[in-house]
C-alpha atoms as a PDB file:
ATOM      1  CA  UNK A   1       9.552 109.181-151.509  1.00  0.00           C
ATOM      2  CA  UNK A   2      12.155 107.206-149.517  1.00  0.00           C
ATOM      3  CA  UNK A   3      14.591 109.771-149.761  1.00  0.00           C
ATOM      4  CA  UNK A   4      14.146 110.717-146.373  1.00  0.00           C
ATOM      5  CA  UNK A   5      15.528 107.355-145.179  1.00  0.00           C
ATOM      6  CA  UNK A   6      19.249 108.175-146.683  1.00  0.00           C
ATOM      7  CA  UNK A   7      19.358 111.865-145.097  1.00  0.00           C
ATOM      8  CA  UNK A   8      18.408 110.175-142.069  1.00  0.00           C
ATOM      9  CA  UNK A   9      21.085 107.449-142.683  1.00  0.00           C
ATOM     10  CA  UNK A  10      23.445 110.172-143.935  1.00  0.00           C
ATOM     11  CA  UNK A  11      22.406 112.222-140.555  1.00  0.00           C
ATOM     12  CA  UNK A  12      22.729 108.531-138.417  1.00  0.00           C
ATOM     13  CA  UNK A  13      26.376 108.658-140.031  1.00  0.00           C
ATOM     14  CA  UNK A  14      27.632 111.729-139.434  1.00  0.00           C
ATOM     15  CA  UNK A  15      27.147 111.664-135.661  1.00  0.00           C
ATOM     16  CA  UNK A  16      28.962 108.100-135.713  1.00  0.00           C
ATOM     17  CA  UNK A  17      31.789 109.582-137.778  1.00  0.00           C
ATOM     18  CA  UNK A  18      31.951 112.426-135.346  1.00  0.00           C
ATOM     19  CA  UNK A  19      31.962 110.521-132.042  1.00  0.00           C
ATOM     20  CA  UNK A  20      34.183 108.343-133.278  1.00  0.00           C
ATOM     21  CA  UNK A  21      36.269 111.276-134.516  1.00  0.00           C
ATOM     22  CA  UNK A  22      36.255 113.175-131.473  1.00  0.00           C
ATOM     23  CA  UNK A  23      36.916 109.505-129.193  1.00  0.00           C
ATOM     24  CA  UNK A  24      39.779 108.949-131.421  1.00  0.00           C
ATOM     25  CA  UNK A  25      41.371 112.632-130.707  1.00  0.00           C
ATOM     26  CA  UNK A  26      41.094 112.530-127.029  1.00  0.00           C
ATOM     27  CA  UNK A  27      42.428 108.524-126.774  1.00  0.00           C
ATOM     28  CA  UNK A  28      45.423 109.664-128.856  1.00  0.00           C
ATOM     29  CA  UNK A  29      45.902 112.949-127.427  1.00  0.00           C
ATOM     30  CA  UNK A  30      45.629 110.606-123.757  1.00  0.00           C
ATOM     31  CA  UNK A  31      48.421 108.484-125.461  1.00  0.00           C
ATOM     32  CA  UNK A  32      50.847 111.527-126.169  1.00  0.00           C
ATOM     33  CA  UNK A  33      50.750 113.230-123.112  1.00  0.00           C
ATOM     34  CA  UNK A  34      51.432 109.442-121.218  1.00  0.00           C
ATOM     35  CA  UNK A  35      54.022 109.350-123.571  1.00  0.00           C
ATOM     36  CA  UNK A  36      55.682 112.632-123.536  1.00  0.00           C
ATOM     37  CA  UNK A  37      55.581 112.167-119.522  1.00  0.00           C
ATOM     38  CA  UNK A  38      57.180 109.063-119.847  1.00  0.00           C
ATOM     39  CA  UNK A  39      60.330 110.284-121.931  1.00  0.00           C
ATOM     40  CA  UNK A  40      60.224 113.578-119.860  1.00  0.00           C
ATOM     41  CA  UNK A  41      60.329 111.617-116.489  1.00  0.00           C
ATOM     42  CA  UNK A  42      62.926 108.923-118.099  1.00  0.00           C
ATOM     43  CA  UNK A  43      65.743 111.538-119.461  1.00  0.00           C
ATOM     44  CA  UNK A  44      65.262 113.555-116.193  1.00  0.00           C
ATOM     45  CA  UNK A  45      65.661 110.690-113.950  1.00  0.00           C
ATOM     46  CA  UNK A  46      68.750 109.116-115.935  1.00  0.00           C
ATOM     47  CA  UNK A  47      70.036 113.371-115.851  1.00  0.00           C
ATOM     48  CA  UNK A  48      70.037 113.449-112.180  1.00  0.00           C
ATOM     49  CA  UNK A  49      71.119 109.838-111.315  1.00  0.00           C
ATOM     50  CA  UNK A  50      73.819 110.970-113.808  1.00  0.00           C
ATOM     51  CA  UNK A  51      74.686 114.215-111.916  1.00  0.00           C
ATOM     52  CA  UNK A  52      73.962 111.936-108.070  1.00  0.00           C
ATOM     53  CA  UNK A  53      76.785 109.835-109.141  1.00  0.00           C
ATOM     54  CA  UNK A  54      79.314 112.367-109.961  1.00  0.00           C
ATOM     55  CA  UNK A  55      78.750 114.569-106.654  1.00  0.00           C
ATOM     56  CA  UNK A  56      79.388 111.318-104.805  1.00  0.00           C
ATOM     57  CA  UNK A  57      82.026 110.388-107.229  1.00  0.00           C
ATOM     58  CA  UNK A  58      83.690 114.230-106.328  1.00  0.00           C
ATOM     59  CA  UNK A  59      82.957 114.063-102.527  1.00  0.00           C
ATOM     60  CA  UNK A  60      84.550 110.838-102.385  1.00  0.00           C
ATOM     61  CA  UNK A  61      87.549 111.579-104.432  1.00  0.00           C
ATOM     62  CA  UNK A  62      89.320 113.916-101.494  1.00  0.00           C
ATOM     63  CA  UNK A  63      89.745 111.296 -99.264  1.00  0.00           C
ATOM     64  CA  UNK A  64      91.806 109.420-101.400  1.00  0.00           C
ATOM     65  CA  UNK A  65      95.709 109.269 -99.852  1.00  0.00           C
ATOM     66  CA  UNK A  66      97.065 110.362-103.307  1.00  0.00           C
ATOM     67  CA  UNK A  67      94.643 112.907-103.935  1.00  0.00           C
ATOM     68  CA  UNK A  68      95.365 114.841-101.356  1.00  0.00           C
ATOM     69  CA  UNK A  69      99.530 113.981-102.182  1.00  0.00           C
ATOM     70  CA  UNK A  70      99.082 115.656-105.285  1.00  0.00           C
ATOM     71  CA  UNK A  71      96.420 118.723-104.009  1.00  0.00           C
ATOM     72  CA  UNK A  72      99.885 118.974-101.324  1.00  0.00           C
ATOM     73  CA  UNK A  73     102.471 118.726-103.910  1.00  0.00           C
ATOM     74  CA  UNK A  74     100.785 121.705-106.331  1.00  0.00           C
ATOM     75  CA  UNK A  75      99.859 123.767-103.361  1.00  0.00           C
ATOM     76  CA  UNK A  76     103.861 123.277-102.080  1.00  0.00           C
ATOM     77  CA  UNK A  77     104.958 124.278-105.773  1.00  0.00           C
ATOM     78  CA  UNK A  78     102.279 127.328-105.621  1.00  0.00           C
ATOM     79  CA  UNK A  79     103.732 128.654-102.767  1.00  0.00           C
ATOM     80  CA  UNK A  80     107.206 127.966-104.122  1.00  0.00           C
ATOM     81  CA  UNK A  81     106.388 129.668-107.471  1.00  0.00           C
ATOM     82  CA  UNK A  82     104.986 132.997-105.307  1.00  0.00           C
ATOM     83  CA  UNK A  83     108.458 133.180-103.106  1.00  0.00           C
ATOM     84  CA  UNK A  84     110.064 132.787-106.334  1.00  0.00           C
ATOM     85  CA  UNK A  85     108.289 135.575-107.997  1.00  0.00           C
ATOM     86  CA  UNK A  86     108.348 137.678-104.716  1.00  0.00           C
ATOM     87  CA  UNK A  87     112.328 137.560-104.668  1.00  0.00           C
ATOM     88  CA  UNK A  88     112.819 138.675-108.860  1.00  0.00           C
ATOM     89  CA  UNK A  89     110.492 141.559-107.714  1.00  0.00           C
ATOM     90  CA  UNK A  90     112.383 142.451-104.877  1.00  0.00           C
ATOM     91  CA  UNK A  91     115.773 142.612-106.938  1.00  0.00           C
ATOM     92  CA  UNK A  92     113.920 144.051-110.085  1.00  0.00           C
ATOM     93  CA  UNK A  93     113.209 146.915-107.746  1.00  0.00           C
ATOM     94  CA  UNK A  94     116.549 146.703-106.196  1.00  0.00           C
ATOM     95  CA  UNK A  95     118.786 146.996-109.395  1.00  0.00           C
ATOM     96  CA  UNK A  96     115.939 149.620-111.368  1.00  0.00           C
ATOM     97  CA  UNK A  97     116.657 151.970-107.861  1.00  0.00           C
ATOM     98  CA  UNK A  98     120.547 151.754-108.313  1.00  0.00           C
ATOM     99  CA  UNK A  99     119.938 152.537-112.162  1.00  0.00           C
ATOM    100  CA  UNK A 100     117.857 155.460-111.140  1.00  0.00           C
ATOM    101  CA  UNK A 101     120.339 156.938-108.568  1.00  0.00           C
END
């Protein structure tokens, strides 16, 4: 006679349970995302403060005295090298003519 008291309980329940269910998944679905966003932003912002500070660091570094003394010294040997190189040529090509004549 009074079983329709526990299917209505049981019924009561349910809908609880479910609304609590379905509260639950959006509040922890709500905590993820803040989350995620919050790493996400972090690592990206520490990335390009990382990246910031070595541009400046490479802008900076050419207007250092002894920078630009050694850029001077390799381009002076580069050029050096290339007159070197440019003179073997010329007297490879001089002595393989005699041999060929």
């Amino acid at each position: 006679m009074f079983d329709w008291i526990g299917d209505a309980l049981s019924w009561v329940g349910d809908k609880i349970s479910g609304a609590v269910s379905s509260v639950g998944s959006a509040i922890s679905e709500a905590v993820w995302d803040i989350m995620l966003e919050w790493v996400f932003k972090t690592i990206y912002g520490a990335v390009a403060d990382f990246f910031g500070m070595i541009n400046g660091m490479a802008a900076e570094i050419f207007e250092l005295n002894w920078v630009n003394a050694f850029l001077s010294l390799f381009s002076s040997f580069g050029w050096a090298l290339f007159v070197a190189g440019l003179a073997v040529a010329v007297f490879d090509t001089a002595i393989e003519s005699s041999r060929a004549g």
